[in-house]
Protein backbone atom coordinates (compact mmCIF):
# COMPACT_ATOMS: atom_id res chain seq x y z
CA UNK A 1 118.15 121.31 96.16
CA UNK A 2 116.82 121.79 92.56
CA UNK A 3 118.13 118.81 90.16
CA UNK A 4 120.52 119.26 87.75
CA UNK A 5 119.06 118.25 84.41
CA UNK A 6 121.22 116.35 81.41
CA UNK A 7 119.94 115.74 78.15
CA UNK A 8 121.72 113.20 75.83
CA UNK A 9 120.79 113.24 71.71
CA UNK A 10 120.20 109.90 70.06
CA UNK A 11 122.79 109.73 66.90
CA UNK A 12 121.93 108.50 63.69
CA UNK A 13 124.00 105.81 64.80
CA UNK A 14 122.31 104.56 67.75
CA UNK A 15 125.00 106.31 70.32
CA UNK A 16 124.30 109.18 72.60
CA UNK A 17 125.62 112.21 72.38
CA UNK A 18 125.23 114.18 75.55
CA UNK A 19 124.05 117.90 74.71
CA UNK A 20 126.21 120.77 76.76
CA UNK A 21 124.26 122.94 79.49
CA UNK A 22 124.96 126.52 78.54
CA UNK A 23 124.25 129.72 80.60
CA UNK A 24 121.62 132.21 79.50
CA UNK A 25 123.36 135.52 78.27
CA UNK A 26 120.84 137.88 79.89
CA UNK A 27 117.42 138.00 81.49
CA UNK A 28 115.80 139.35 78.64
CA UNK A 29 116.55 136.24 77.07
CA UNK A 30 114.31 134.55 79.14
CA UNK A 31 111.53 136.65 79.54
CA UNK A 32 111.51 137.39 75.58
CA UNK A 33 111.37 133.32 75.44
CA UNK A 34 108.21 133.08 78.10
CA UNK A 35 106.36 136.17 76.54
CA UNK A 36 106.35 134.38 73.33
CA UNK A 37 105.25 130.83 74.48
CA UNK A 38 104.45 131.37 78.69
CA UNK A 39 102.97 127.68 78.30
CA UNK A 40 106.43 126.49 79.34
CA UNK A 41 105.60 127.47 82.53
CA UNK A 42 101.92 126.28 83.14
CA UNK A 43 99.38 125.88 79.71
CA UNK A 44 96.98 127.96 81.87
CA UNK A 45 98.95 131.46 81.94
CA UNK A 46 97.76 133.78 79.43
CA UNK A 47 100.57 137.16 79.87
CA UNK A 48 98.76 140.22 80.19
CA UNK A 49 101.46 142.76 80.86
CA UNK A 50 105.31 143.20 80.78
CA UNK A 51 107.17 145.33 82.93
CA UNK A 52 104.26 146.09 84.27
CA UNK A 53 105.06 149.41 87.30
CA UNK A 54 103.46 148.91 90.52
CA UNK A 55 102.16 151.56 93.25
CA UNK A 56 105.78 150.99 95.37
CA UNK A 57 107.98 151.71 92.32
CA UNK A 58 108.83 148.04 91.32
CA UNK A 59 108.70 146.52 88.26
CA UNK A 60 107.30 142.73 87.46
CA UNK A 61 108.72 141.59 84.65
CA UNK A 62 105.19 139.38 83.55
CA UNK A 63 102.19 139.77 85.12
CA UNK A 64 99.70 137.03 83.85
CA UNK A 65 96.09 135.41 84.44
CA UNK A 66 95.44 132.17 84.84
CA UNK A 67 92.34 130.22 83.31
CA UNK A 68 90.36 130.59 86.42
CA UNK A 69 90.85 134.73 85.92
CA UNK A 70 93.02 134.72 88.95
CA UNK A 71 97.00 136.64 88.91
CA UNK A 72 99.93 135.57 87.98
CA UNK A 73 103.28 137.14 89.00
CA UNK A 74 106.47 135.95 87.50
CA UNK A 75 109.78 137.08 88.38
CA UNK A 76 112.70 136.19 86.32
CA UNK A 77 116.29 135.99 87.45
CA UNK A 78 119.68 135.04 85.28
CA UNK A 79 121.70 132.70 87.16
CA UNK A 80 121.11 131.71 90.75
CA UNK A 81 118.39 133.39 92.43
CA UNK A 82 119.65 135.57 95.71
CA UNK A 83 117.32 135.31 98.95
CA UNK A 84 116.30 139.01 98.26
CA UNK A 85 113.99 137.59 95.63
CA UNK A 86 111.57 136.02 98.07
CA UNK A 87 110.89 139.29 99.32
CA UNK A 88 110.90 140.70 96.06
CA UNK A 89 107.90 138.26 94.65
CA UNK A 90 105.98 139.21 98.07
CA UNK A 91 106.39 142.67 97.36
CA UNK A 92 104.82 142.49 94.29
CA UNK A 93 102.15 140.00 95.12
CA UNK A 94 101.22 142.02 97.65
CA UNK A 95 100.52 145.24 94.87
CA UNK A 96 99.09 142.66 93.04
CA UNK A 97 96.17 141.16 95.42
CA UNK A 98 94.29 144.67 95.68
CA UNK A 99 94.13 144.84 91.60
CA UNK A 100 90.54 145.46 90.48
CA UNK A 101 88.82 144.09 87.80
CA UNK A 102 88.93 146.80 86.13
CA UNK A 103 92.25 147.59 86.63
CA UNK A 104 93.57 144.13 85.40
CA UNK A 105 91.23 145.05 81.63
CA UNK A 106 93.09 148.37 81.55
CA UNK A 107 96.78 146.70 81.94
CA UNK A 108 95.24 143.53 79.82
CA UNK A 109 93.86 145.86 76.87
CA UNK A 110 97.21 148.17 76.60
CA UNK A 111 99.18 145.19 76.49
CA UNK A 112 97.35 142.81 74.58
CA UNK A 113 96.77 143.19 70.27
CA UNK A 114 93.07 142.62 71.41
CA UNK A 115 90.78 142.82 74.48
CA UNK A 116 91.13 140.55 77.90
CA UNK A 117 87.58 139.47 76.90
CA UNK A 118 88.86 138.14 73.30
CA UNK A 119 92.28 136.92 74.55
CA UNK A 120 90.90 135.25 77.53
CA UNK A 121 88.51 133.11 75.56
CA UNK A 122 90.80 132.55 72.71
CA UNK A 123 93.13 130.96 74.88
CA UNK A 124 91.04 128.96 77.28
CA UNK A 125 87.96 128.52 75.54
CA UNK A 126 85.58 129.81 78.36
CA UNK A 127 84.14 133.19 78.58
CA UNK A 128 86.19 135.71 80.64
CA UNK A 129 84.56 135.32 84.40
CA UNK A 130 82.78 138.77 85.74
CA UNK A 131 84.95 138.69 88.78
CA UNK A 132 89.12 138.65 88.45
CA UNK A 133 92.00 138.15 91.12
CA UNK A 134 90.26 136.73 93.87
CA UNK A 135 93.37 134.66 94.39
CA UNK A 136 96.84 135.36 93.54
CA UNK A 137 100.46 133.34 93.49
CA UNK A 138 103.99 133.99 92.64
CA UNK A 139 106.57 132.70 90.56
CA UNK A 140 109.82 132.89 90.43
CA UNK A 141 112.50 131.28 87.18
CA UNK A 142 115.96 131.41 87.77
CA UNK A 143 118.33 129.29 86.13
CA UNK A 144 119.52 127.88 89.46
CA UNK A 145 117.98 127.91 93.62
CA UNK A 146 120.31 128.61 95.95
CA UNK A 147 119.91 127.11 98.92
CA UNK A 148 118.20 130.33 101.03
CA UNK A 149 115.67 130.75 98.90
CA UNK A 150 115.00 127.21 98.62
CA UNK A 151 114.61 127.58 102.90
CA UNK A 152 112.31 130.26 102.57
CA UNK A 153 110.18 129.47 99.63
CA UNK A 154 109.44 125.74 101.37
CA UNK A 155 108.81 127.45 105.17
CA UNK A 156 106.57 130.40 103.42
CA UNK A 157 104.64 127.39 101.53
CA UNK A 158 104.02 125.46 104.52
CA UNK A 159 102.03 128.70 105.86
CA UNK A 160 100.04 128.14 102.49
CA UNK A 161 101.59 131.25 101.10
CA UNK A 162 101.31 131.11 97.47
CA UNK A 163 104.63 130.89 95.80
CA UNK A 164 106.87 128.46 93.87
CA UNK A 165 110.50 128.54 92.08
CA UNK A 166 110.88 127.01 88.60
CA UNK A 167 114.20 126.58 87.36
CA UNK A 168 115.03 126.89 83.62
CA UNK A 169 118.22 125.20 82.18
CA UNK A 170 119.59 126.57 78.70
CA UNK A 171 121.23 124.17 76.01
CA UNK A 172 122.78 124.19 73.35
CA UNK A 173 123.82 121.02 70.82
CA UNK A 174 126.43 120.85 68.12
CA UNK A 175 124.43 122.21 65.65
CA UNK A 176 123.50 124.98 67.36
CA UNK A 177 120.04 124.53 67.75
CA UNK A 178 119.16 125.39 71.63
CA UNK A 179 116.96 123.97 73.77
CA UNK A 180 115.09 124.75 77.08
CA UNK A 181 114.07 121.89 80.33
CA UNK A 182 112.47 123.25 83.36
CA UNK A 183 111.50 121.83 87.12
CA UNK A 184 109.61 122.97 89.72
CA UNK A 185 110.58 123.03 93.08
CA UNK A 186 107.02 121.99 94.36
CA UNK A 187 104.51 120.25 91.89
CA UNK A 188 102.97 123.14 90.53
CA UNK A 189 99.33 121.20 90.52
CA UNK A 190 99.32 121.54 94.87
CA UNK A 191 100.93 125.09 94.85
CA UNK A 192 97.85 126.51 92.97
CA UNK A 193 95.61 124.86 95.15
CA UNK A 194 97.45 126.72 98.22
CA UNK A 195 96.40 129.77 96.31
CA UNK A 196 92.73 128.40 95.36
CA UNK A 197 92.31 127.62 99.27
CA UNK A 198 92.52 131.23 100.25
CA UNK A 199 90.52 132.18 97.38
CA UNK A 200 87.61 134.54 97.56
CA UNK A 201 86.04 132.03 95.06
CA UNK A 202 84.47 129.69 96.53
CA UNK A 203 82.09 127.84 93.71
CA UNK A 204 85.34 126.25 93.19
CA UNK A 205 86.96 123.20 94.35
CA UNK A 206 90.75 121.93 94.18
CA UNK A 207 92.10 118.87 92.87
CA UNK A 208 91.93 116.78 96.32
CA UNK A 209 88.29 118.55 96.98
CA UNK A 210 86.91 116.58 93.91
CA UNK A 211 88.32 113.79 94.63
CA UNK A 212 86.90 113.17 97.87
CA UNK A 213 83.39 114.09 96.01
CA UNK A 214 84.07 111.08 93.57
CA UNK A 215 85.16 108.66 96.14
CA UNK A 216 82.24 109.90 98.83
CA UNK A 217 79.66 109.03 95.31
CA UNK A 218 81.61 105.69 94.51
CA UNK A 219 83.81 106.80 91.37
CA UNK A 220 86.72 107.76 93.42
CA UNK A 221 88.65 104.95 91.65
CA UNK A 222 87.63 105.30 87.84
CA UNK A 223 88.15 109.56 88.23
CA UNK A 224 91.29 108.61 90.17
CA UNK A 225 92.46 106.32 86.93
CA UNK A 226 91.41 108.87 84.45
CA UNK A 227 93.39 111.95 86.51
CA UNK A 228 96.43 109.44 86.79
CA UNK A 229 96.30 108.23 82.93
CA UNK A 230 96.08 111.55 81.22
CA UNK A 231 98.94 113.05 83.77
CA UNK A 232 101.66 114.51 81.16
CA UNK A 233 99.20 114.48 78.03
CA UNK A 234 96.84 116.63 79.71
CA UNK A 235 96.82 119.55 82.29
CA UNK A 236 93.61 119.53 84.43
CA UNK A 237 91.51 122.59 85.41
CA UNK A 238 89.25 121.77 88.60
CA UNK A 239 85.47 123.57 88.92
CA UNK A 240 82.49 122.83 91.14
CA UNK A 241 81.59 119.36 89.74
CA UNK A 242 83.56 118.61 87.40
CA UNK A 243 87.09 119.01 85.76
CA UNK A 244 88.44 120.48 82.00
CA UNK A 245 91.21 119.18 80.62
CA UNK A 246 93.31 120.71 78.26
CA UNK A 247 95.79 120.17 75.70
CA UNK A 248 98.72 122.21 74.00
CA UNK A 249 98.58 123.60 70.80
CA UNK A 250 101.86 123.32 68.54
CA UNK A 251 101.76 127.18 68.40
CA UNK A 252 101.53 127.74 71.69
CA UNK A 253 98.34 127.73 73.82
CA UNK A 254 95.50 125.66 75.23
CA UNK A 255 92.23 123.58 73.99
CA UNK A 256 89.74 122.41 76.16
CA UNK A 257 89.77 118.79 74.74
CA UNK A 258 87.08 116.95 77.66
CA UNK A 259 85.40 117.51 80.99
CA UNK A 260 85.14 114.87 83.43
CA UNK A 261 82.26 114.96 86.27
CA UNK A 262 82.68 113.87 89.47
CA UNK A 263 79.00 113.81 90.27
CA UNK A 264 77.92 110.56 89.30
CA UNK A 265 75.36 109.73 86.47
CA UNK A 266 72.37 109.45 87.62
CA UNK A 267 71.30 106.86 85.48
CA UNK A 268 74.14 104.61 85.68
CA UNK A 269 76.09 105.82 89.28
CA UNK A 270 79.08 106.13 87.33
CA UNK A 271 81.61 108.19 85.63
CA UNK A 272 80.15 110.23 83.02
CA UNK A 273 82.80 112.45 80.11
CA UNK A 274 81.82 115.25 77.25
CA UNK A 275 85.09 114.60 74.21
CA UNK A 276 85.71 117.21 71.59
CA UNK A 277 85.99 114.84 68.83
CA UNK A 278 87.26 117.09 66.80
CA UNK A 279 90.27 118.44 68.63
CA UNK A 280 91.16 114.88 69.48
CA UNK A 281 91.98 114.54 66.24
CA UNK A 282 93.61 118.49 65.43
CA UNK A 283 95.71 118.33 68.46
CA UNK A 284 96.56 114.94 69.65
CA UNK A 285 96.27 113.15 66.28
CA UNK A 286 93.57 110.70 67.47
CA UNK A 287 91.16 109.94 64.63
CA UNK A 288 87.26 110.12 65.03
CA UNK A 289 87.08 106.27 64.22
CA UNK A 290 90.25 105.50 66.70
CA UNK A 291 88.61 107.76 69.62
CA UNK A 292 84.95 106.06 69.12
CA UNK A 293 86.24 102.68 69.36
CA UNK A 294 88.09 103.13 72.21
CA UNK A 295 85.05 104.51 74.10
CA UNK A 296 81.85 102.31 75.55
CA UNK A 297 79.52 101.51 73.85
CA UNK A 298 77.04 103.97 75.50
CA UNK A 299 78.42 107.20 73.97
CA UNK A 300 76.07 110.15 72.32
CA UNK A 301 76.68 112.68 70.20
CA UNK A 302 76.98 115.73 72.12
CA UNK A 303 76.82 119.50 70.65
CA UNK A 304 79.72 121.55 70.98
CA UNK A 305 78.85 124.97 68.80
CA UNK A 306 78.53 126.46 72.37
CA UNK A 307 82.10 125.72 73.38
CA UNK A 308 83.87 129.02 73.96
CA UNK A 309 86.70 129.54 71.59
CA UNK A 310 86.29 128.17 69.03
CA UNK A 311 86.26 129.57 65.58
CA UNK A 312 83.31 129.93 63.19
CA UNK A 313 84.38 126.83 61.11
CA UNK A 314 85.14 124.65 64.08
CA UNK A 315 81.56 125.08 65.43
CA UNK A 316 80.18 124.18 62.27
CA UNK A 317 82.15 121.04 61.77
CA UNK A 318 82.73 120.30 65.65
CA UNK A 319 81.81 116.76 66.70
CA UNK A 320 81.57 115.43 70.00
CA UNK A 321 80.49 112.64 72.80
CA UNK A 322 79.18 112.16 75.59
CA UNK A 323 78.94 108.70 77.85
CA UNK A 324 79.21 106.80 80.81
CA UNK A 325 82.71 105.19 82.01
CA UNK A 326 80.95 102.41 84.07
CA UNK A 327 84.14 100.27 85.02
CA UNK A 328 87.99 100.05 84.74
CA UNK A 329 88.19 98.20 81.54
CA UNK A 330 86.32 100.62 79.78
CA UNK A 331 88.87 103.91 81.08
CA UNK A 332 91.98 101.86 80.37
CA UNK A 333 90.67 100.92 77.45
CA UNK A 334 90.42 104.69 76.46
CA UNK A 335 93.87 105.84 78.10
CA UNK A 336 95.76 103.18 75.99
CA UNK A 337 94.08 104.93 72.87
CA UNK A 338 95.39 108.69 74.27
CA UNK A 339 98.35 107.30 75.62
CA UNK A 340 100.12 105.90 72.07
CA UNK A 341 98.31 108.50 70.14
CA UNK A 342 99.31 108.14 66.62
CA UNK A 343 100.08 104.68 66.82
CA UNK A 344 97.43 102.91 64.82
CA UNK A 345 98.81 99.58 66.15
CA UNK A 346 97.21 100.10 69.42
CA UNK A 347 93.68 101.51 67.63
């Protein structure tokens, strides 16, 4: 069964304060929260519709696209979720799967203040790809799983059907101020790759893919550290030979921050990285002195004005490097910098 989160407030006084779980007044709510900021969920959603009618007369309360141009259904439910909503999520992932191209731009562009094309790069700095939806996967928030659903959402997975439950638990303090936690009922990283596996893309590779490429090369263990040390700083975006990791914007969105190969240099055999400099120090607050010295030795400037995204300024100004992570010392090295980020102690 889903856990039941607590959250406890650290006084002024050095005592905890345990902060009340509250329900959420309507659904609404909820999906007025996730419109706003759907990076709660997963930094790679971009929402392209609301309410959005399908061919058999339902209604999906957000249709989105992930960063790989492949849909998104999310269906929200106040409370505890009934096991109709299973077949509910089908239903619509099922209208969903046929959607065209060209259909997703039209629901995109009348949803959207500005084109799929613009939104799409804007978000996940990388150009919108020429083919969309050739996977799909469902998701459904509730504030609480029953225990059917939770059956038939586990037995549908282990047929690699595409689908997951979040749960989203509402809180308020003393002060008012309210506050949101969330948990997945499988890790969200292996029920996209049950998606990506049936995927019509196949230039692609999951997660576990790549990482039997870097250990069949002899870098299994330094991409293995890297994928393990960013974990929770991070989220990770697999492609052919190589991965993108991004991070989260205070306003709400993604930044492509570094790509990792897992083809090995071939001068050196071994792990080789592209930083955005520059973002390292926007977003995570890591300085361009901190991040050099807590790279090797080998590391390049690299040119990043062709980075999708970004804004006229930040290609002008953009710095970034490029290098070879040849051994342990050298990643940990780099992981302790990212990990206490903002610590200059540790620089």
């Amino acid at each position: 069964m889903t856990q039941q989160i607590r959250l406890w407030e650290v006084t002024a006084n050095q005592t905890l304060a345990e902060i009340s779980g509250t329900r959420i007044s309507r659904e609404e709510r909820l999906e007025d929260w996730l419109e706003s900021d759907i990076s709660m969920l997963d930094p790679n959603l971009l929402v392209i519709g609301r309410q959005v009618q399908t061919d058999f007369g339902g209604i999906i309360d957000l249709l989105c696209i992930d960063n790989l141009g492949d849909i998104v259904v999310i269906e929200l439910k106040k409370g505890r979720t009934p096991r109709e909503v299973a077949a509910q999520a089908l239903d619509y992932a099922s209208w969903a799967k046929d959607l065209s191209s060209q259909k997703i731009i039209e629901i995109a562009d009348d949803y959207l203040p500005n084109t799929l094309t613009e939104a799409f790069g804007s978000e996940f700095s990388q150009e919108l790809p020429e083919t969309l939806n050739t996977s799909h996967r469902s998701l459904i928030v509730a504030e609480s799983l029953d225990a059917s659903t939770e059956r038939i959402v586990h037995y549908l997975s282990e047929l690699n059907v595409p689908i997951n439950v979040l749960t989203v638990q509402h809180f308020k303090d003393s002060n008012g101020r309210q506050m949101l936690a969330q948990v997945y009922l499988m890790e969200p990283e292996l029920a996209a790759e049950k998606s990506r596996s049936r995927s019509k893309r196949t230039s692609y590779k999951t997660v576990n893919e790549l990482q039997a490429i870097a250990d069949s090369s002899g870098i299994g263990n330094l991409y293995r550290q890297v994928r393990d040390g960013v974990r929770g700083i991070l989220s990770a975006q697999p492609y052919s030979e190589s991965v993108a990791y991004y991070a989260r914007l205070e306003e709400g969105g993604t930044r492509t921050v570094m790509f990792i190969r897992t083809i090995p240099d071939e001068e050196t055999g071994k792990l080789r990285f592209t930083i955005h400099a520059t973002r390292f120090d926007n977003i995570l607050g890591i300085s361009l002195e901190a991040l050099k010295n807590s790279l090797p030795d080998n590391i390049q400037e690299r040119d990043l004005s062709s980075w999708v995204g970004s804004s006229e300024s930040e290609r002008q100004s953009a710095q970034g490097f490029g290098g070879v992570f040849q051994n342990s010392q050298e990643v940990d090295k780099f992981i302790k910098v990212l990990r206490n980020r903002g610590e200059t102690s540790a620089f």
